[in-house]
Protein backbone atom coordinates (compact mmCIF):
# COMPACT_ATOMS: atom_id res chain seq x y z
CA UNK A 1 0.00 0.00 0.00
CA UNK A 2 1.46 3.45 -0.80
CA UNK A 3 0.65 6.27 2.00
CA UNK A 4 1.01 9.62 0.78
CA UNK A 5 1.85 12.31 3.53
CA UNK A 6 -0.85 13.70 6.02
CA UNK A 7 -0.49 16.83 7.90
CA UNK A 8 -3.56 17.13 10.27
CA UNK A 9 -3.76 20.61 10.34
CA UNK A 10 -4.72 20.72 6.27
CA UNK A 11 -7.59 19.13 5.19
CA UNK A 12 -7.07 16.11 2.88
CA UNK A 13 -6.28 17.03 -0.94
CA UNK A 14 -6.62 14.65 -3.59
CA UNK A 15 -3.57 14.87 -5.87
CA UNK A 16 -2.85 15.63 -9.41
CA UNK A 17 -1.13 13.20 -11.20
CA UNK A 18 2.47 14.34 -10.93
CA UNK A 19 2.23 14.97 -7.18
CA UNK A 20 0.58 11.43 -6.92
CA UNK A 21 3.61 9.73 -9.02
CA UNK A 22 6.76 11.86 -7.01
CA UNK A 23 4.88 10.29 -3.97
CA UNK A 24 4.75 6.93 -5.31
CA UNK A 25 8.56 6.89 -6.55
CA UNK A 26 9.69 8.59 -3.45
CA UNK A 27 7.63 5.32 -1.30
CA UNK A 28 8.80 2.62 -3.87
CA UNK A 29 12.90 3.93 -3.13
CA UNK A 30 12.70 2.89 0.14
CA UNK A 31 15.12 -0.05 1.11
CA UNK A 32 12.74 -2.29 2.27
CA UNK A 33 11.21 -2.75 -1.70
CA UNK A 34 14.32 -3.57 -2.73
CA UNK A 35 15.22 -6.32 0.02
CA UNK A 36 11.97 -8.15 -1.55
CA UNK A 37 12.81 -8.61 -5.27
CA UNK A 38 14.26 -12.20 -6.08
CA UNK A 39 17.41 -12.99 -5.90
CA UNK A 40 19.39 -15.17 -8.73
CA UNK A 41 19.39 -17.88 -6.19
CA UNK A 42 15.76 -17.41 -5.54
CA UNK A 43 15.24 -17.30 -9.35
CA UNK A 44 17.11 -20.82 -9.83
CA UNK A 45 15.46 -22.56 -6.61
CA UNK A 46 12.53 -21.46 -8.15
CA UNK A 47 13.26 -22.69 -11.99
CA UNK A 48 14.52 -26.17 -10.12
CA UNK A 49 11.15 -26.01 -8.38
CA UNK A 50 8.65 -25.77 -11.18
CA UNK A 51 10.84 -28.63 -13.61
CA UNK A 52 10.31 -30.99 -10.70
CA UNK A 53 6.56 -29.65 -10.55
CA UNK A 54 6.26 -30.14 -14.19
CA UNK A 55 8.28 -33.77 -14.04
CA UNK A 56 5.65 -35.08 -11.77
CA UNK A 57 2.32 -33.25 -12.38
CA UNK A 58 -0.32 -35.39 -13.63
CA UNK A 59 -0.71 -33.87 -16.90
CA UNK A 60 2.47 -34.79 -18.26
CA UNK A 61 3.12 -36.45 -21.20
CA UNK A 62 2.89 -40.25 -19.52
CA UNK A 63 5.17 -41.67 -22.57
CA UNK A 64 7.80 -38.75 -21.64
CA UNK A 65 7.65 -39.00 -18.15
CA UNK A 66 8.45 -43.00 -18.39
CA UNK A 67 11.53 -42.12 -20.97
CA UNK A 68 12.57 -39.91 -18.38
CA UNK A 69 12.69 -42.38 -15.78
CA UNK A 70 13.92 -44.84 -18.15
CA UNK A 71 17.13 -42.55 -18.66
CA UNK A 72 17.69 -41.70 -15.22
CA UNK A 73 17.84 -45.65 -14.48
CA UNK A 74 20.02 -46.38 -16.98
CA UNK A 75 22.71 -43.71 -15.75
CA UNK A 76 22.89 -44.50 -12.63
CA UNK A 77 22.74 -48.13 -13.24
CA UNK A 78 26.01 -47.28 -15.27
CA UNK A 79 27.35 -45.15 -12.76
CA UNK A 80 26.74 -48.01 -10.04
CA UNK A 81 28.50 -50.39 -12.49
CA UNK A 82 31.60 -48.19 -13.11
CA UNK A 83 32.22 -48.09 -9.87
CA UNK A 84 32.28 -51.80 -9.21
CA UNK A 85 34.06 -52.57 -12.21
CA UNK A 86 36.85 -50.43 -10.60
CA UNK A 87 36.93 -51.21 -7.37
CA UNK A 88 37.30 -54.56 -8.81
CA UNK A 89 40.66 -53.78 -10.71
CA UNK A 90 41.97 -52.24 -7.83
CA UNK A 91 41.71 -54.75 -5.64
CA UNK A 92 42.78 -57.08 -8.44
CA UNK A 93 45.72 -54.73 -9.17
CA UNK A 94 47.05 -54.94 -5.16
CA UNK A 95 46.73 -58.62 -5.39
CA UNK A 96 48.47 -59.40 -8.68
CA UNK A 97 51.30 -56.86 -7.45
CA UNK A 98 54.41 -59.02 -6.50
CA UNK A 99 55.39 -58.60 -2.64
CA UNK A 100 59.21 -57.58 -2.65
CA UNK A 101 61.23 -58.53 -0.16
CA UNK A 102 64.37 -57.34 1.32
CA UNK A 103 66.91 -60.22 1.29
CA UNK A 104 70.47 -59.22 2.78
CA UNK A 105 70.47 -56.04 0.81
CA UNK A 106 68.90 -57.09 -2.42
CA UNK A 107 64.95 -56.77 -3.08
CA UNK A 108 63.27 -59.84 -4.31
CA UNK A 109 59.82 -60.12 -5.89
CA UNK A 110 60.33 -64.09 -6.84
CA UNK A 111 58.58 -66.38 -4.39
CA UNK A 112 61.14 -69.25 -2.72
CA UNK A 113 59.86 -72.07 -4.72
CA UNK A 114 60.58 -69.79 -7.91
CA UNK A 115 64.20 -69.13 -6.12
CA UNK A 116 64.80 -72.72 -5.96
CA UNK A 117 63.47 -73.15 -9.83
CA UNK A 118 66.03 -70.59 -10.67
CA UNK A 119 68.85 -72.06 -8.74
CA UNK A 120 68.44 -75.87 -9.87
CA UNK A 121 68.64 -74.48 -13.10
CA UNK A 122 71.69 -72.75 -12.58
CA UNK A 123 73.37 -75.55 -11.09
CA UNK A 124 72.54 -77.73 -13.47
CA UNK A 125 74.63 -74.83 -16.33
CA UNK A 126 77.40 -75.09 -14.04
CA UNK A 127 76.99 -71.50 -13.02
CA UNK A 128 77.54 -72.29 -9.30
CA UNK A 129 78.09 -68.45 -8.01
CA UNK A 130 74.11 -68.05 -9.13
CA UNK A 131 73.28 -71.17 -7.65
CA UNK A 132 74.58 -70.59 -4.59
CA UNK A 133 73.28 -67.02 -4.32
CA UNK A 134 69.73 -68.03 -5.33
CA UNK A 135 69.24 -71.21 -3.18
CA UNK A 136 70.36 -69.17 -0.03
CA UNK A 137 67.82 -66.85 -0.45
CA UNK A 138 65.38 -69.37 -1.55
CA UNK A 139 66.19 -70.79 2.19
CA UNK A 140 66.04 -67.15 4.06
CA UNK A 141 62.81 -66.98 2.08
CA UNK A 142 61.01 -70.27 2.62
CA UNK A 143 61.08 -68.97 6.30
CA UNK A 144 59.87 -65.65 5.55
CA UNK A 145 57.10 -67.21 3.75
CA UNK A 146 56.08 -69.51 6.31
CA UNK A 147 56.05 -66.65 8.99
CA UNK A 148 58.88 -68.44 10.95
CA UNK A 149 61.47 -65.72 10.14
CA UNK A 150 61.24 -62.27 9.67
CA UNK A 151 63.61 -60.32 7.83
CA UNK A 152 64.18 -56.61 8.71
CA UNK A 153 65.72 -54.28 6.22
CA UNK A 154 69.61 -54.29 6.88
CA UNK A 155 69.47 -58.18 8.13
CA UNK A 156 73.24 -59.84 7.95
CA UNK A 157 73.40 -63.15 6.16
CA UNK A 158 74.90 -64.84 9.52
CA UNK A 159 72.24 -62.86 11.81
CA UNK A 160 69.68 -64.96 9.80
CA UNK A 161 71.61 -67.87 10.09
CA UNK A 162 71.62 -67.75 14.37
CA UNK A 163 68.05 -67.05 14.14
CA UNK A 164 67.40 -70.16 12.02
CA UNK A 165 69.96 -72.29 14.27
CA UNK A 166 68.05 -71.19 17.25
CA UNK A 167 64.64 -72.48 15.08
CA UNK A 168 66.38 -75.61 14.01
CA UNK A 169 68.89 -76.44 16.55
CA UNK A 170 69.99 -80.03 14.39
CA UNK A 171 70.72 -77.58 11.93
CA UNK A 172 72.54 -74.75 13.72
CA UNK A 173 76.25 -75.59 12.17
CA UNK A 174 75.12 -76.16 8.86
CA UNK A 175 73.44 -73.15 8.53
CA UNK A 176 76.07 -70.95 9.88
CA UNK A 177 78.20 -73.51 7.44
CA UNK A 178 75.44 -72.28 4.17
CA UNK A 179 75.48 -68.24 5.50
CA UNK A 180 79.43 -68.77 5.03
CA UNK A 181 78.98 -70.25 1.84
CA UNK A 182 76.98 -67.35 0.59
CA UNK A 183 79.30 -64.46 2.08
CA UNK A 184 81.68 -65.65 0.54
CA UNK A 185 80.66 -66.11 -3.26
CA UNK A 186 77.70 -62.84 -2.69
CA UNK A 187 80.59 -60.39 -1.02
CA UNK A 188 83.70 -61.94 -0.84
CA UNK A 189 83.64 -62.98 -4.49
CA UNK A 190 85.10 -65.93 -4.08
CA UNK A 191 83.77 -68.52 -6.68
CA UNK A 192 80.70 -71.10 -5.90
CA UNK A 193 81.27 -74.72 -6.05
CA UNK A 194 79.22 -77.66 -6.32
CA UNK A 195 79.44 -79.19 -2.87
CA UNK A 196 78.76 -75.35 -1.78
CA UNK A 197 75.68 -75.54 -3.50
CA UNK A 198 74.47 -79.45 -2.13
CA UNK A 199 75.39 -77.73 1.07
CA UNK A 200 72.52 -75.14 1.32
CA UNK A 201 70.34 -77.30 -0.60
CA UNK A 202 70.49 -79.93 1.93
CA UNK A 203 70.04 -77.13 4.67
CA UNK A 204 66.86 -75.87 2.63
CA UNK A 205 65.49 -79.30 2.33
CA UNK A 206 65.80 -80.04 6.38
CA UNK A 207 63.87 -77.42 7.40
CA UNK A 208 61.36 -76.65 4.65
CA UNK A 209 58.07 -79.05 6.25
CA UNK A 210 59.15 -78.17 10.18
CA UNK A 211 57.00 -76.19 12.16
CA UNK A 212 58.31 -73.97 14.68
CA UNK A 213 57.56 -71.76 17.34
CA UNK A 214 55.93 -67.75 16.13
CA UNK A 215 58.49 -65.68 14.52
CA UNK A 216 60.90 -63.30 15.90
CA UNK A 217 62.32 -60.27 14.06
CA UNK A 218 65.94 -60.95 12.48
CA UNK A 219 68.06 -57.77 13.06
């Protein structure tokens, strides 16, 4: 409602049209008109409003309104997918990823039966100095696989071999007898030799079915 001014000493006056439109400008300035127009936010709430009004008013097209729903479905039916498909190959990805391990310095992804593969074979060339090498850490790693042993970064050859002696006390000089073996031809560079390599075979085969007590760290 517009109010136009009053003074109560003068009678009321009817006003022309300019005086009537100055009084209506001057009314429609104030702040408080302003505060009341939509905002763009209110204009887009709004907008958002009226499509879902329209979406699911009666009158609507029944054929479009079942598209509609139809294509909604179907995207988030792919979205749902999507995201099991990779979660899948992620999970697929961590397990397929070799586990390397730390053995006396050098990192090794092979399992110990692969170690083993690879040393037999190099035995069976002649080349002793991979033989030996291999089938000691196909030995170190049998443990670790079997949660007997653990192997902390930094872990000495003949620190492994006490730990394993303590494990296997039959076997306590020949394994400090295999870890000198290895030292030797992995650091020392002295050459392998066949009765080197039946050595830590032997050793390997001994303790490979024993069970022991739980693990302690080898440092």
């Amino acid at each position: 409602m517009i109010l136009f001014p009053f003074d109560p000493e003068q009678p009321p006056l009817t006003p022309d049209g300019d005086q009537a439109r100055r009084w209506a400008e001057r009314e429609l300035s104030d702040p408080a008109y302003a505060a009341a127009h939509p905002t763009p936010i209110d204009r887009i709430a709004r907008a958002v409003q009226e499509f879902f009004e329209r979406l699911f008013n009666s009158h609507v097209d029944t054929t479009l309104g079942l598209w509609l729903a139809v294509a909604i479905a179907v995207v988030l039916l792919a979205l749902i997918v999507a995201a099991v498909i990779f979660s899948g190959r992620s999970r697929l990805s961590r397990r397929a990823a070799p586990t390397a391990h730390d053995l006396f310095g050098d990192s090794e992804t092979r399992t110990a039966a692969q170690l083993r593969r690879a040393a037999a074979s190099a035995a069976s060339s002649g080349d002793f100095d991979e033989a030996v090498i291999l089938r000691f850490r196909a030995l170190a790693l049998g443990l670790v696989e079997r949660e007997l042993v653990e192997l902390v970064p930094g872990a000495t050859v003949h620190a492994f071999a006490r730990r394993a002696g303590d494990l296997f006390p039959d076997q306590g000089e020949r394994m400090d007898a295999a870890a000198a073996v290895f030292d030797d031809v992995r650091y020392l560079r002295r050459g392998g030799t066949a009765d080197g390599y039946a050595l830590i075979a032997a050793v390997d085969d001994a303790v490979r079915g024993r069970s022991v007590p739980s693990p302690e760290p080898v440092r």
